[in-house]
Protein backbone atom coordinates (compact mmCIF):
# COMPACT_ATOMS: atom_id res chain seq x y z
CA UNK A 1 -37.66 -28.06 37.11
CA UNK A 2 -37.13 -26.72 33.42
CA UNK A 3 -34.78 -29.42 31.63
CA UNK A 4 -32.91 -26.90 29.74
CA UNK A 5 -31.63 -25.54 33.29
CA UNK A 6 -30.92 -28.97 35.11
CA UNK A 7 -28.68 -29.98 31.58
CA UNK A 8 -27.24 -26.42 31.83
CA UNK A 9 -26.31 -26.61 35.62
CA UNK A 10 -24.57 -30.34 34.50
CA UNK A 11 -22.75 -29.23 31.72
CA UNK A 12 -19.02 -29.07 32.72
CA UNK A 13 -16.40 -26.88 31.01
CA UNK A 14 -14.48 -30.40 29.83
CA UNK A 15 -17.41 -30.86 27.84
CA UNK A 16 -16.56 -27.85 25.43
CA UNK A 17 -16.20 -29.23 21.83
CA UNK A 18 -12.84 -29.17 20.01
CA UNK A 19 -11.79 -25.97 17.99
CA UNK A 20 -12.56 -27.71 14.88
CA UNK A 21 -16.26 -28.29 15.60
CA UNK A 22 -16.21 -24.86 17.21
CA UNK A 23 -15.39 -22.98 14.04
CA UNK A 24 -17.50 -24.67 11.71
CA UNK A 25 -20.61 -23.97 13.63
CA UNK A 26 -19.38 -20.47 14.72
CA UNK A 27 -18.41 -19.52 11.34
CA UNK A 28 -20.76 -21.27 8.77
CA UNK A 29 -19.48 -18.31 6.46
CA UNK A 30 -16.09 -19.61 5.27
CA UNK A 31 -15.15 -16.23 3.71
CA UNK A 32 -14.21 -14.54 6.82
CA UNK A 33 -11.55 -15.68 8.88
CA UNK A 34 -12.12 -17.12 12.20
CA UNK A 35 -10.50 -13.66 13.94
CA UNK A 36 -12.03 -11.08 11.60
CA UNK A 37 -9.71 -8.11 10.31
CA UNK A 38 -12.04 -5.40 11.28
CA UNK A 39 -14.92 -4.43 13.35
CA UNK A 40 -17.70 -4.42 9.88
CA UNK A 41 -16.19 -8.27 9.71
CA UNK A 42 -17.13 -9.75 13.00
CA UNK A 43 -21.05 -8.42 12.40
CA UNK A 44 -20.99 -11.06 10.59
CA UNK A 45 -20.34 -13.59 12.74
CA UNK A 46 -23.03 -16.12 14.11
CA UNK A 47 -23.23 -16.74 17.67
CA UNK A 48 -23.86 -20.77 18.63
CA UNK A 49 -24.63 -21.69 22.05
CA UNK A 50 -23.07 -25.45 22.51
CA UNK A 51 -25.74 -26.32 24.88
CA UNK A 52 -28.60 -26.34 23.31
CA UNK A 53 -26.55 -26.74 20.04
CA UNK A 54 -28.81 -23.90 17.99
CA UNK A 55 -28.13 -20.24 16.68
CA UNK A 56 -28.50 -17.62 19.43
CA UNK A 57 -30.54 -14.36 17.96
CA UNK A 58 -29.27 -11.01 17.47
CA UNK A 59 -31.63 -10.14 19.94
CA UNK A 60 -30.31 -12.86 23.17
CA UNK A 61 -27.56 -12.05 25.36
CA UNK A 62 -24.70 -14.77 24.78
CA UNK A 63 -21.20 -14.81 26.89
CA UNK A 64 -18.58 -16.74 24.95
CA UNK A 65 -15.67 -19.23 26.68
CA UNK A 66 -12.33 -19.10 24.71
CA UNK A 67 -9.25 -21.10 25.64
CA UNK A 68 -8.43 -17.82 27.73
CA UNK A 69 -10.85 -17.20 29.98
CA UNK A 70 -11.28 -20.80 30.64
CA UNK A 71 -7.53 -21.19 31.56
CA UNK A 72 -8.35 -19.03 34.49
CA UNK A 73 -11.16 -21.23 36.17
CA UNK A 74 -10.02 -22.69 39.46
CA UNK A 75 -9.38 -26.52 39.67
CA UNK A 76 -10.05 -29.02 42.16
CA UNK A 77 -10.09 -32.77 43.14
CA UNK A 78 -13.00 -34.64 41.73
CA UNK A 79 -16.15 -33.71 40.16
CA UNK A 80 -17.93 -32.82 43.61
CA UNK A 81 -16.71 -29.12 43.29
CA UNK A 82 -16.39 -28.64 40.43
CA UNK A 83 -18.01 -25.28 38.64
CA UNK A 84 -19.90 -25.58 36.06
CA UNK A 85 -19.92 -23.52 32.90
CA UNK A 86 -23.42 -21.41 34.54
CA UNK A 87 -21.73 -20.77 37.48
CA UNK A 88 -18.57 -19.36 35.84
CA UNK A 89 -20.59 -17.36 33.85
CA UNK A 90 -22.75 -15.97 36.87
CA UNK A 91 -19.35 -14.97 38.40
CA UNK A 92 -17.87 -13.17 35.84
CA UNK A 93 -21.32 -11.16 34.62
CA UNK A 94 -20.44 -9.80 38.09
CA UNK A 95 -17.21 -8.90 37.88
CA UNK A 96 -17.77 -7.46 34.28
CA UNK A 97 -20.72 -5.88 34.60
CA UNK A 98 -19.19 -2.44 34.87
CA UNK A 99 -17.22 -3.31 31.77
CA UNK A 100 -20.62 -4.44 29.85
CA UNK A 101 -22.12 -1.25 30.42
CA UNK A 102 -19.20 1.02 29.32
CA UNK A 103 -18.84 -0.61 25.88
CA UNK A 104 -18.68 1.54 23.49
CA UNK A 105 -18.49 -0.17 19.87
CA UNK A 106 -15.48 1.05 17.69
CA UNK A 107 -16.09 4.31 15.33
CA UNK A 108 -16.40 3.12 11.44
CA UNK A 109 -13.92 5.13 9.42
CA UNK A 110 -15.46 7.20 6.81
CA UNK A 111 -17.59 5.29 4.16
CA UNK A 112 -15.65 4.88 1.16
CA UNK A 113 -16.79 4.44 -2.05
CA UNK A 114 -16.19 2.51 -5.18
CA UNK A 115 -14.30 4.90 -7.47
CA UNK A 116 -16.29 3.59 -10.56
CA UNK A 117 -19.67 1.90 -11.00
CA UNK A 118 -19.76 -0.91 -13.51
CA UNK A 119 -22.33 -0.41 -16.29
CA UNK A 120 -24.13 -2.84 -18.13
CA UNK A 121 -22.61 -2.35 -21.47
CA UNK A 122 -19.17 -3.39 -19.88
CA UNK A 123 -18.26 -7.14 -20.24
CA UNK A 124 -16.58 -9.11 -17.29
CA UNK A 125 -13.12 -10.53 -18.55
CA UNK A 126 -11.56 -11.36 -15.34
CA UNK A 127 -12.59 -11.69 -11.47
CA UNK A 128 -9.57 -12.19 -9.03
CA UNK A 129 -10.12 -12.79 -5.51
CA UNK A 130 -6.68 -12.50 -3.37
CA UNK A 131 -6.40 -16.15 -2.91
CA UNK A 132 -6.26 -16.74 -6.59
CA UNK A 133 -3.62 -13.37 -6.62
CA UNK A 134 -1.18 -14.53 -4.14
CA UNK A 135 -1.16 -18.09 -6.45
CA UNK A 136 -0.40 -16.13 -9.58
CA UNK A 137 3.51 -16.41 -8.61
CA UNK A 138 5.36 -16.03 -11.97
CA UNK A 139 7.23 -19.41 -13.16
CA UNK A 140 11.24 -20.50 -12.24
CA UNK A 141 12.05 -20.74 -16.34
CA UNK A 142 10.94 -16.94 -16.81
CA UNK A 143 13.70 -14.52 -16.73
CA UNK A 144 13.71 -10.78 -15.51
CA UNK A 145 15.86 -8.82 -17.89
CA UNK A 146 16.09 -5.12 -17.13
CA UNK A 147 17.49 -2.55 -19.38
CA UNK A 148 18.06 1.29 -19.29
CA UNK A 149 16.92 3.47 -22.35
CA UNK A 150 16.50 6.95 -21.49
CA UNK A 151 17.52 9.42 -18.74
CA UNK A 152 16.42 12.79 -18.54
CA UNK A 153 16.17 15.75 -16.58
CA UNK A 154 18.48 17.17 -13.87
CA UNK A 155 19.76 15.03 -11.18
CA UNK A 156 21.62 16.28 -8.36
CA UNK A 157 23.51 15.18 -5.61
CA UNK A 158 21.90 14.46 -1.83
CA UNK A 159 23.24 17.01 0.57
CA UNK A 160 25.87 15.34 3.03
CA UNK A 161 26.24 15.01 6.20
CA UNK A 162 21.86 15.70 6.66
CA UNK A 163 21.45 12.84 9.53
CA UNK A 164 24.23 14.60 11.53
CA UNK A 165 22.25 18.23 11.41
CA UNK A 166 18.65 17.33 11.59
CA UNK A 167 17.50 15.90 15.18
CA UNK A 168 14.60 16.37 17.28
CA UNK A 169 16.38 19.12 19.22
CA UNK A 170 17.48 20.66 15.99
CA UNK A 171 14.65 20.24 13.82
CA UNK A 172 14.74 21.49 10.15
CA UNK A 173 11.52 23.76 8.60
CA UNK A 174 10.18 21.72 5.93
CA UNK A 175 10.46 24.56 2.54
CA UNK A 176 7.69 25.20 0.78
CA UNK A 177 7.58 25.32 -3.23
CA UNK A 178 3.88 26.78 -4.24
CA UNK A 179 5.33 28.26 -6.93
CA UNK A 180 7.14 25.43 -8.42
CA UNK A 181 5.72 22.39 -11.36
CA UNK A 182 6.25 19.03 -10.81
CA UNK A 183 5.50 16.41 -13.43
CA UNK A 184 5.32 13.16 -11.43
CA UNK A 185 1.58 12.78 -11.93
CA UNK A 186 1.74 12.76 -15.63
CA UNK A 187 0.07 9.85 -16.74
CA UNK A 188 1.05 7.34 -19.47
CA UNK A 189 -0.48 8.76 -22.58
CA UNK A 190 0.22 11.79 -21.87
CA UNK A 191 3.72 10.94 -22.24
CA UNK A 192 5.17 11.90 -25.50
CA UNK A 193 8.35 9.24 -25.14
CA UNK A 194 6.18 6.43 -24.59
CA UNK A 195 3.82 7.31 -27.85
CA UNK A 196 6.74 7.71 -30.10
CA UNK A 197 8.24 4.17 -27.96
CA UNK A 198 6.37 1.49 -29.84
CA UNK A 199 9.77 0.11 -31.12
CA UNK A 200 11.03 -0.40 -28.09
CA UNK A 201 8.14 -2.48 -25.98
CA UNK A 202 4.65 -3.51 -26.53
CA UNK A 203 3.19 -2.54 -22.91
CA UNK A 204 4.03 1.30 -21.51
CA UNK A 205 3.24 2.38 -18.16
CA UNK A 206 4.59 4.47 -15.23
CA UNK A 207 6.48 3.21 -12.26
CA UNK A 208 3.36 4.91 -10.04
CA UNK A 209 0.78 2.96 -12.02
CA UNK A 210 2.58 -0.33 -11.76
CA UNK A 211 3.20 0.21 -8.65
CA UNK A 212 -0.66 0.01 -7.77
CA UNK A 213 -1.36 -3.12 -9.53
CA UNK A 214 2.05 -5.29 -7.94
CA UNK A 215 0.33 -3.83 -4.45
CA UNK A 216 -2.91 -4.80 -5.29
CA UNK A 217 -3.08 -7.36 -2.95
CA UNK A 218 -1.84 -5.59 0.26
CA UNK A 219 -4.20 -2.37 -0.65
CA UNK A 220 -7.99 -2.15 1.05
CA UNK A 221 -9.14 0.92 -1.00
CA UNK A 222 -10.52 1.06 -4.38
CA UNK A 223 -8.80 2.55 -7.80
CA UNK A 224 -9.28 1.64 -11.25
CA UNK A 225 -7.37 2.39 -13.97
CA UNK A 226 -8.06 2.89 -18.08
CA UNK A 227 -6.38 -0.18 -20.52
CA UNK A 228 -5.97 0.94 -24.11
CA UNK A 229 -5.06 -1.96 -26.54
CA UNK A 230 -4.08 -0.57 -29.85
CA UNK A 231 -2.66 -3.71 -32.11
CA UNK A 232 0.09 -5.60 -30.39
CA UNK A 233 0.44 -2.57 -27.88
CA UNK A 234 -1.02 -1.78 -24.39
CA UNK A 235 -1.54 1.39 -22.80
CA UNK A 236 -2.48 1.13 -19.20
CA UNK A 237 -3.29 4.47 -17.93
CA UNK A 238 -4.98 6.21 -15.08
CA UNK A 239 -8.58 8.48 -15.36
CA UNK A 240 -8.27 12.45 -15.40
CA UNK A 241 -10.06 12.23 -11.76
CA UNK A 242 -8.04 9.46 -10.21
CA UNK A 243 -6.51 9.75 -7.02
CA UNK A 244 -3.50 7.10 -6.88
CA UNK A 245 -1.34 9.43 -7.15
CA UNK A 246 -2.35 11.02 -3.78
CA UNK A 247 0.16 9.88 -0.87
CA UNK A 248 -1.98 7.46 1.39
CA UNK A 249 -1.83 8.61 5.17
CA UNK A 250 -2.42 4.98 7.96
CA UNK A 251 -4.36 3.39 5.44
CA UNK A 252 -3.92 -0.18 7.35
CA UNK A 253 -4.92 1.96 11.21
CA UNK A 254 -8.60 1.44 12.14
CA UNK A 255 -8.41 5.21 13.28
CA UNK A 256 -11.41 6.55 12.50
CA UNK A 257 -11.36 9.95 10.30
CA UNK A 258 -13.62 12.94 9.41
CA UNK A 259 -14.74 12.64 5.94
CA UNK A 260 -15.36 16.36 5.77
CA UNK A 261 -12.91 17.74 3.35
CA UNK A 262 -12.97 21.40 5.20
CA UNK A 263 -11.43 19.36 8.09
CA UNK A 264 -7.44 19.43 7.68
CA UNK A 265 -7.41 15.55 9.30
CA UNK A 266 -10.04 14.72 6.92
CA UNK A 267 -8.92 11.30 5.08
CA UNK A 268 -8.46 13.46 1.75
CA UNK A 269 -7.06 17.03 3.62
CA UNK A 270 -4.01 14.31 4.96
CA UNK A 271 -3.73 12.40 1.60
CA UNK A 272 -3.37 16.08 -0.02
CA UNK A 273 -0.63 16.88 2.65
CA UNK A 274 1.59 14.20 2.84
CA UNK A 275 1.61 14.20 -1.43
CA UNK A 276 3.41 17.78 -1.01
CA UNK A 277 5.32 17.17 2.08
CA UNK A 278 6.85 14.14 -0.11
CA UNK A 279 7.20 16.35 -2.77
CA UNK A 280 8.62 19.81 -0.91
CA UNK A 281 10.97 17.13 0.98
CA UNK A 282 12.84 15.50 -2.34
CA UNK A 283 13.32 19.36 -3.41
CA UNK A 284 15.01 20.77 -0.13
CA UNK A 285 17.23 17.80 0.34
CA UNK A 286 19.26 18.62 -2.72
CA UNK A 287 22.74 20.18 -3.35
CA UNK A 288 22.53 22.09 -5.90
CA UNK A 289 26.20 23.79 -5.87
CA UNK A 290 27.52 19.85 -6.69
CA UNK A 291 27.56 18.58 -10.22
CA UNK A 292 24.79 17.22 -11.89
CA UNK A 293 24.00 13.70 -13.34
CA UNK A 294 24.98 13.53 -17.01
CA UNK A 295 21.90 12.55 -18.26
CA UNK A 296 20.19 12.40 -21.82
CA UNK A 297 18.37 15.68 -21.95
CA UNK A 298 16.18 17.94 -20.55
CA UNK A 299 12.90 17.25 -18.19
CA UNK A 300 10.35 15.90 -20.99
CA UNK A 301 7.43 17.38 -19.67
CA UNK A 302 9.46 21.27 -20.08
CA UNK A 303 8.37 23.66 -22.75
CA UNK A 304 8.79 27.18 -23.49
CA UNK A 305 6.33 28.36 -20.61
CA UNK A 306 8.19 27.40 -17.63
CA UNK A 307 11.94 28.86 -15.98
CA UNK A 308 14.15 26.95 -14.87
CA UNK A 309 13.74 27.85 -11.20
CA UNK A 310 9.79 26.97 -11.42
CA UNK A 311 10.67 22.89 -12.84
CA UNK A 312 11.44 20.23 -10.59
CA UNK A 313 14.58 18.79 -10.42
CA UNK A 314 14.62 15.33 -11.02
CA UNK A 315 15.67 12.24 -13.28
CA UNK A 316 13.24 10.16 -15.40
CA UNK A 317 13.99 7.12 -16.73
CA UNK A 318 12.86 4.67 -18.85
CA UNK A 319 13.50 1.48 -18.64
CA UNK A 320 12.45 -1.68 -20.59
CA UNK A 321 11.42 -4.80 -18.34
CA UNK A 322 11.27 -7.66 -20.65
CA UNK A 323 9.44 -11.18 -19.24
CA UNK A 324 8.81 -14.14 -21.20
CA UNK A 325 7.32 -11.96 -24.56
CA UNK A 326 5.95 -8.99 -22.31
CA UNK A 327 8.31 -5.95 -23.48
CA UNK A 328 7.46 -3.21 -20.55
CA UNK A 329 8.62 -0.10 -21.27
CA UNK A 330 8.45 2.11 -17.93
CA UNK A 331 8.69 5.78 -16.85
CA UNK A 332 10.27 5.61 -13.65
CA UNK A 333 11.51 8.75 -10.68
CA UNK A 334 15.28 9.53 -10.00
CA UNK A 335 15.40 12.17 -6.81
CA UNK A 336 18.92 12.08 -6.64
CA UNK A 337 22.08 10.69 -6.36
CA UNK A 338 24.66 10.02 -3.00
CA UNK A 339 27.92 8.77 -3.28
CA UNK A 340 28.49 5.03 -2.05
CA UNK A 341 29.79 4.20 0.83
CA UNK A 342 32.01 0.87 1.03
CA UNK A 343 29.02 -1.24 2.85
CA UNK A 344 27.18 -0.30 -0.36
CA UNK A 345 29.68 -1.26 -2.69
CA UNK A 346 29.53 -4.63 -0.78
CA UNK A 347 26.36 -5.49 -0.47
CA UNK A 348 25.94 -3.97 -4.50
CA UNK A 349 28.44 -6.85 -5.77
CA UNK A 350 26.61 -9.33 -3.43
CA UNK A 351 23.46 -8.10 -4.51
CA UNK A 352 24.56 -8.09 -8.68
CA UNK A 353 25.36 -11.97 -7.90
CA UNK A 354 22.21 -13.68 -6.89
CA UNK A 355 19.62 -11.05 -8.38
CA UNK A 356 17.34 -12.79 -10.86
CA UNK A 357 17.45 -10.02 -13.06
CA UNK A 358 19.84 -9.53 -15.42
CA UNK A 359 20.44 -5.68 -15.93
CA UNK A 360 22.71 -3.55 -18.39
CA UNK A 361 23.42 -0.94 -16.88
CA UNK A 362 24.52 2.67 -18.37
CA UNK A 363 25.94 4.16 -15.45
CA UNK A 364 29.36 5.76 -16.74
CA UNK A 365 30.16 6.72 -12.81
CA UNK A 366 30.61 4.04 -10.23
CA UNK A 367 31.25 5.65 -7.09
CA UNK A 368 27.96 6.65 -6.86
CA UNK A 369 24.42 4.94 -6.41
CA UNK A 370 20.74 6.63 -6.68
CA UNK A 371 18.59 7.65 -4.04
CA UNK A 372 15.00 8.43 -3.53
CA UNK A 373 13.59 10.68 -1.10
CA UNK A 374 10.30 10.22 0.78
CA UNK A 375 8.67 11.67 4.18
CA UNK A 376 6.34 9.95 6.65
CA UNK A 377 4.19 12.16 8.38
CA UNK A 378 2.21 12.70 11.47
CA UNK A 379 -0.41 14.96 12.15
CA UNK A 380 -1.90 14.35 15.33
CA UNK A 381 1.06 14.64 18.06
CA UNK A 382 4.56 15.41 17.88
CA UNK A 383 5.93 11.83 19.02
CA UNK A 384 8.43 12.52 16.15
CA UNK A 385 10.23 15.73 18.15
CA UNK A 386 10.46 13.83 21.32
CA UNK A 387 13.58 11.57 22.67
CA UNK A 388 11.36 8.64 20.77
CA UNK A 389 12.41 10.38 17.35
CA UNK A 390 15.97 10.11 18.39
CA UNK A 391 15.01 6.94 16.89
CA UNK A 392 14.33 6.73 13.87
CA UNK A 393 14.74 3.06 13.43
CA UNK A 394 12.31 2.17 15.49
CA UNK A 395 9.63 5.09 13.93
CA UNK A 396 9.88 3.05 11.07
CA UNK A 397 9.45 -0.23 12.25
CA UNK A 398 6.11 1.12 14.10
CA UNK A 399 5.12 3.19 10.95
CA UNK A 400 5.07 -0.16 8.90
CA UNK A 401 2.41 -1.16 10.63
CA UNK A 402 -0.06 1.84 9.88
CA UNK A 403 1.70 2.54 6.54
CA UNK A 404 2.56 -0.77 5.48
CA UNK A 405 1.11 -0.23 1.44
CA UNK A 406 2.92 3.30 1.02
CA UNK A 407 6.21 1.65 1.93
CA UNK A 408 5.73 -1.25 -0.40
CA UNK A 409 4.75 1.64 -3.38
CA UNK A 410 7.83 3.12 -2.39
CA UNK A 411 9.90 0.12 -2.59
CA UNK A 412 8.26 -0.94 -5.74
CA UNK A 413 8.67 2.34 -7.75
CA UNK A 414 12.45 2.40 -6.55
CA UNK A 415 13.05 -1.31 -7.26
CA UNK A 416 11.56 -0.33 -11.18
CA UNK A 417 13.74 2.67 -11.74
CA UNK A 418 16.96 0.84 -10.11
CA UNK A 419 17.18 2.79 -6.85
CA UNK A 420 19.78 1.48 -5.02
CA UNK A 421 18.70 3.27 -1.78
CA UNK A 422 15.72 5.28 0.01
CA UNK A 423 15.93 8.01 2.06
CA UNK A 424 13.02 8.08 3.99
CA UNK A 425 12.67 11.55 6.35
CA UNK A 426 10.13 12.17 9.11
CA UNK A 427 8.36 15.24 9.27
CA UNK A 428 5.73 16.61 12.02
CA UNK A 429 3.63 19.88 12.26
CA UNK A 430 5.14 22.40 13.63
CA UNK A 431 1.36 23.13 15.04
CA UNK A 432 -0.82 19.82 15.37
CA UNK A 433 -3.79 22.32 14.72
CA UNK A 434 -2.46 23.48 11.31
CA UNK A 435 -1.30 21.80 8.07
CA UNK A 436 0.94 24.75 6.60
CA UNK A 437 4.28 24.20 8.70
CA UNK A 438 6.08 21.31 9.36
CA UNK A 439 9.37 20.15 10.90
CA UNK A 440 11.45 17.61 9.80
CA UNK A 441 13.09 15.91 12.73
CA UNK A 442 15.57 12.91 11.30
CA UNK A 443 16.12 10.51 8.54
CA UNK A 444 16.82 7.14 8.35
CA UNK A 445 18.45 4.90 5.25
CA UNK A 446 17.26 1.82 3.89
CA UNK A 447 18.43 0.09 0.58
CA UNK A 448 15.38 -0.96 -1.52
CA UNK A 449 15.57 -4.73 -1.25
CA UNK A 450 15.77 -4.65 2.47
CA UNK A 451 12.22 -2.31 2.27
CA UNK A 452 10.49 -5.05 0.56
CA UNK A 453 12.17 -7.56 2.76
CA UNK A 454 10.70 -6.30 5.89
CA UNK A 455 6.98 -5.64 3.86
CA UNK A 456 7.04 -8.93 2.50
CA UNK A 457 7.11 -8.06 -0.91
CA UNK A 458 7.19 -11.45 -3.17
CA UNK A 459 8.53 -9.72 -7.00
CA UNK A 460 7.25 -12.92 -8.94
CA UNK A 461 3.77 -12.80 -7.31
CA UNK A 462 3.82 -9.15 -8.38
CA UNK A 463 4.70 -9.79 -11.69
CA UNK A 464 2.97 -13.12 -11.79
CA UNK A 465 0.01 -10.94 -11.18
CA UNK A 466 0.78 -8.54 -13.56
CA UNK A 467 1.27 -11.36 -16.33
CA UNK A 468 -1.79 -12.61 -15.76
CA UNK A 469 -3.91 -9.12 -16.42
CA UNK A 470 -1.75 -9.11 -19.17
CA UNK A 471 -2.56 -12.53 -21.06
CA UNK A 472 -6.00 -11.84 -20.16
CA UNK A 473 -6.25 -8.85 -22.66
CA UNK A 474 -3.98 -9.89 -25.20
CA UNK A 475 -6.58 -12.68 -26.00
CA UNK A 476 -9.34 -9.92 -27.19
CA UNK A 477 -8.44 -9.74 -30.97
CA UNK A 478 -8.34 -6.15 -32.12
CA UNK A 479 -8.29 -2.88 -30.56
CA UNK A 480 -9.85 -2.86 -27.53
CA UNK A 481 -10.19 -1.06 -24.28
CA UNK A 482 -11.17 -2.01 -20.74
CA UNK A 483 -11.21 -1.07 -17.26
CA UNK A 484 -9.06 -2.78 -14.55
CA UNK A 485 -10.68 -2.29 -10.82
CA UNK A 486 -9.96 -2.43 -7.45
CA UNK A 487 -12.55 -3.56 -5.11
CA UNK A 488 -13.51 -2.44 -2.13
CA UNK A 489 -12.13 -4.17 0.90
CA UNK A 490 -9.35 -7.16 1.27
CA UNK A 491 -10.80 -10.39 2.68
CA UNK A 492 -9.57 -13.55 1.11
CA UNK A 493 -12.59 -15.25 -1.09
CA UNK A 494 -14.02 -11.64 -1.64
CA UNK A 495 -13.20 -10.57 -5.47
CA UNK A 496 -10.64 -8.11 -5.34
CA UNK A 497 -9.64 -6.98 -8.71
CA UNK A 498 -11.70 -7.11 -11.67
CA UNK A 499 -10.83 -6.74 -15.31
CA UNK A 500 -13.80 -5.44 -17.52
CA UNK A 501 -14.00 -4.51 -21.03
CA UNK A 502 -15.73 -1.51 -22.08
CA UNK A 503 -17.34 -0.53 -25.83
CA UNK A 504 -15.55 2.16 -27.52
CA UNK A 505 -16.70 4.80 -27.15
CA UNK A 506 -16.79 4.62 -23.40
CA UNK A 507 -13.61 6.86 -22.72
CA UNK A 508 -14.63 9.77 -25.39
CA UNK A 509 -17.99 9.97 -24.15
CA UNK A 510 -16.41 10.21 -20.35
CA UNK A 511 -13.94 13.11 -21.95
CA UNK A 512 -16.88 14.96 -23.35
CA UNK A 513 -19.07 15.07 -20.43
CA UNK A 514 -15.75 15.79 -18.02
């Protein structure tokens, strides 16, 4: 008789070791967590067969006992009939082998890419992995001091009464405007109020590009964006070819995705549509027969080349953040304006007395409050213009869960430019086969703080975080100009976010061979 069978036969399922012991030796790699996030993460897993206490190959066929399956073993008086753990195992090979055979492992989305290579000449500053970022949680003494500076461009009042029209059984055509310019993806430097701005902060960004790093932690794609340190000022900006700016479509579903771009559900082809459904949505939801915002001047980004009916209609506002000695001036989006109801008013006074931050406002009207406009989309079924989009409460909740990061963005870059309120509308092809109609089938209102509520959005980690990057540059002496990146993926101990610091002449040599 082999020994290794007569110790097998013996080995009773009371026996098992404890869950401590079992996830050290089934997980000698403590940088993935014992119930991996993904299908890539549990290849790396290592099989250990408790019996003969040693590694089981890649090539041996293993069955593993959780606290589960073993639950549903039979028991019975004394140890005479009693199964063991081989003939448990015999049993249900049986009743699974259909199951075995029909496994089919789960599709890999498309392979995604860093969005930059390092290069030798660049000099590591900073490496980040998200359980240092999620530590970075900005100190009790350090105020948050918020105040307004400049609004321009033309804001205009939400059109009433729009959850009462739009249904599933009354949908609304989503409007198309090919022919009109919008400015939102402007980037820092390009930005002729922030150059001429250096007397009012010392850092200059846009609400979009803060918005990315105060997410960092909660994204799984890469980015990187271009840090210009000129004296006592910082310009973070974003590269010519970047893609933040694109409108992310179930970046946190495991759906699996074509990465052909000719494909309209291609990754990119869905990213490309839900950036001009969000724009085409904020455009068509105005009422432009009410009076406009009083604001500081014209759209800054307007010249002599464009008519007024070919310009987008919005607000932008800058607004200068000031923490501990960190003067932020940013450029944020205003879509519009609704007047506020009394549960607003409310919850506004409530809100004014336990915020942290202590903001001046310049708002000469106060029967009103700002709102931003965005759509979530689907593209594969129309679950949005059945009796399920009736509600639209419940869309949302189960949208979070696919979309959770382009919430939080849209939280975020509200929360910056003092949005009171979001307006969030849900929009669905007209033809699940084509990209070039869509319905919109409800709304559904949410003020800004309760968004980041329900996406657990912690502001001092975010600007703990944001600090941090910060102090990390300010200690080069002299100009200076580095690279901030994203890395691929979002496991804990993995680096996430790395801060690099690149010669020169880096950037004009990239603008010369672009």
């Amino acid at each position: 008789m082999n020994p290794n069978e007569d110790v097998e036969d013996n080995f009773l399922l009371e026996n098992l070791p404890g869950a401590d012991e079992m996830l050290s030796k089934t997980l000698p790699n403590k940088d993935i967590m014992f119930y991996p996030f993904s299908q890539n993460q549990s290849l790396f897993l290592k099989a250990f067969d408790f019996i003969s206490q040693k590694n089981i190959n890649e090539t041996e066929d293993f069955i593993s006992i959780d606290t589960k399956s073993t639950s549903n073993i039979p028991k019975t008086k004394g140890n005479k009939n009693k199964k063991t753990l081989s003939q448990y195992n015999t049993n249900q090979n049986k009743k699974n082998t259909n199951k075995l055979n029909t496994f089919t492992p789960q599709l890999p989305r498309f392979k995604i890419n860093q969005t930059i290579n390092p290069e030798v000449s660049w000099k590591i500053i900073a490496d980040f992995n998200k359980l240092i970022l999620e530590k970075l949680v900005l100190s009790s003494d350090i105020k948050i001091k918020v105040e307004d500076k400049l609004m321009l461009g033309e804001i205009y009042q939400l059109q009433e009464d729009l959850d009462e029209k739009v249904s599933p059984m009354n949908p609304l055509p989503l409007n198309k405007y090919e022919h009109m310019k919008f400015f939102g993806n402007v980037t820092t430097l390009e930005d002729e109020i922030i150059k001429t701005g250096s007397n009012k902060g010392n850092i200059f960004i846009t609400d979009k590009i803060l918005s990315v790093i105060m997410t960092c932690v909660y994204s799984s794609h890469p980015w990187h964006l271009k840090i210009t340190k000129l004296g006592d000022n910082i310009y973070i900006d974003k590269m010519d070819n970047s893609e933040i700016d694109l409108v992310t479509v179930n970046e946190s579903d495991n759906t699996p995705y074509d990465d052909d771009d000719r494909n309209i559900n291609s990754y990119r082809s869905l990213a490309i549509e839900a950036t001009l459904i969000n724009e085409f949505i904020k455009e068509q939801m105005l009422d432009f027969e009410s009076e406009k915002f009083e604001d500081d001047g014209p759209n800054p980004f307007v010249d002599e080349n464009y008519k007024n009916d070919n310009i987008e209609h919005l607000g932008y506002r800058y607004r200068l953040w000031t923490i501990d000695d960190m003067k932020i001036l940013v450029r944020c989006q205003i879509h519009s304006f609704s007047p506020i109801d009394e549960e607003s008013e409310s919850r506004k006074n409530s809100e004014s007395e336990e915020e942290e931050e202590e903001e001046e406002e310049k708002e000469e009207k106060s029967n009103f409050e700002f709102t931003n406009v965005y759509a979530m989309n689907e593209y594969d079924k129309n679950v949005y213009l059945s009796k399920e989009g009736n509600l639209t409460g419940a869309l949302l909740k189960k949208e979070l869960l696919n979309n959770h990061l382009k919430l939080t963005k849209w939280g975020v870059c509200s929360y910056l430019g003092g949005v009171s309120k979001i307006k969030i509308g849900f929009v669905t092809r007209k033809n699940v086969k084509e990209n070039n109609e869509h319905l919109i089938t409800g709304f559904y209102d949410i003020h800004t703080n309760d968004l980041l509520k329900i996406t657990n959005f912690n502001k001092n980690i975010a600007w703990g975080i944001f600090k941090e990057i910060i102090d990390h540059i300010r200690r080069t002496k002299g100009d200076a100009y580095f690279i901030l990146m994203k890395t691929l993926g979002s496991t804990t101990a993995k680096s996430m976010l790395k801060l690099y610091k690149v010669p020169e002449d880096y950037f004009k040599n990239l603008d010369e061979e672009e």
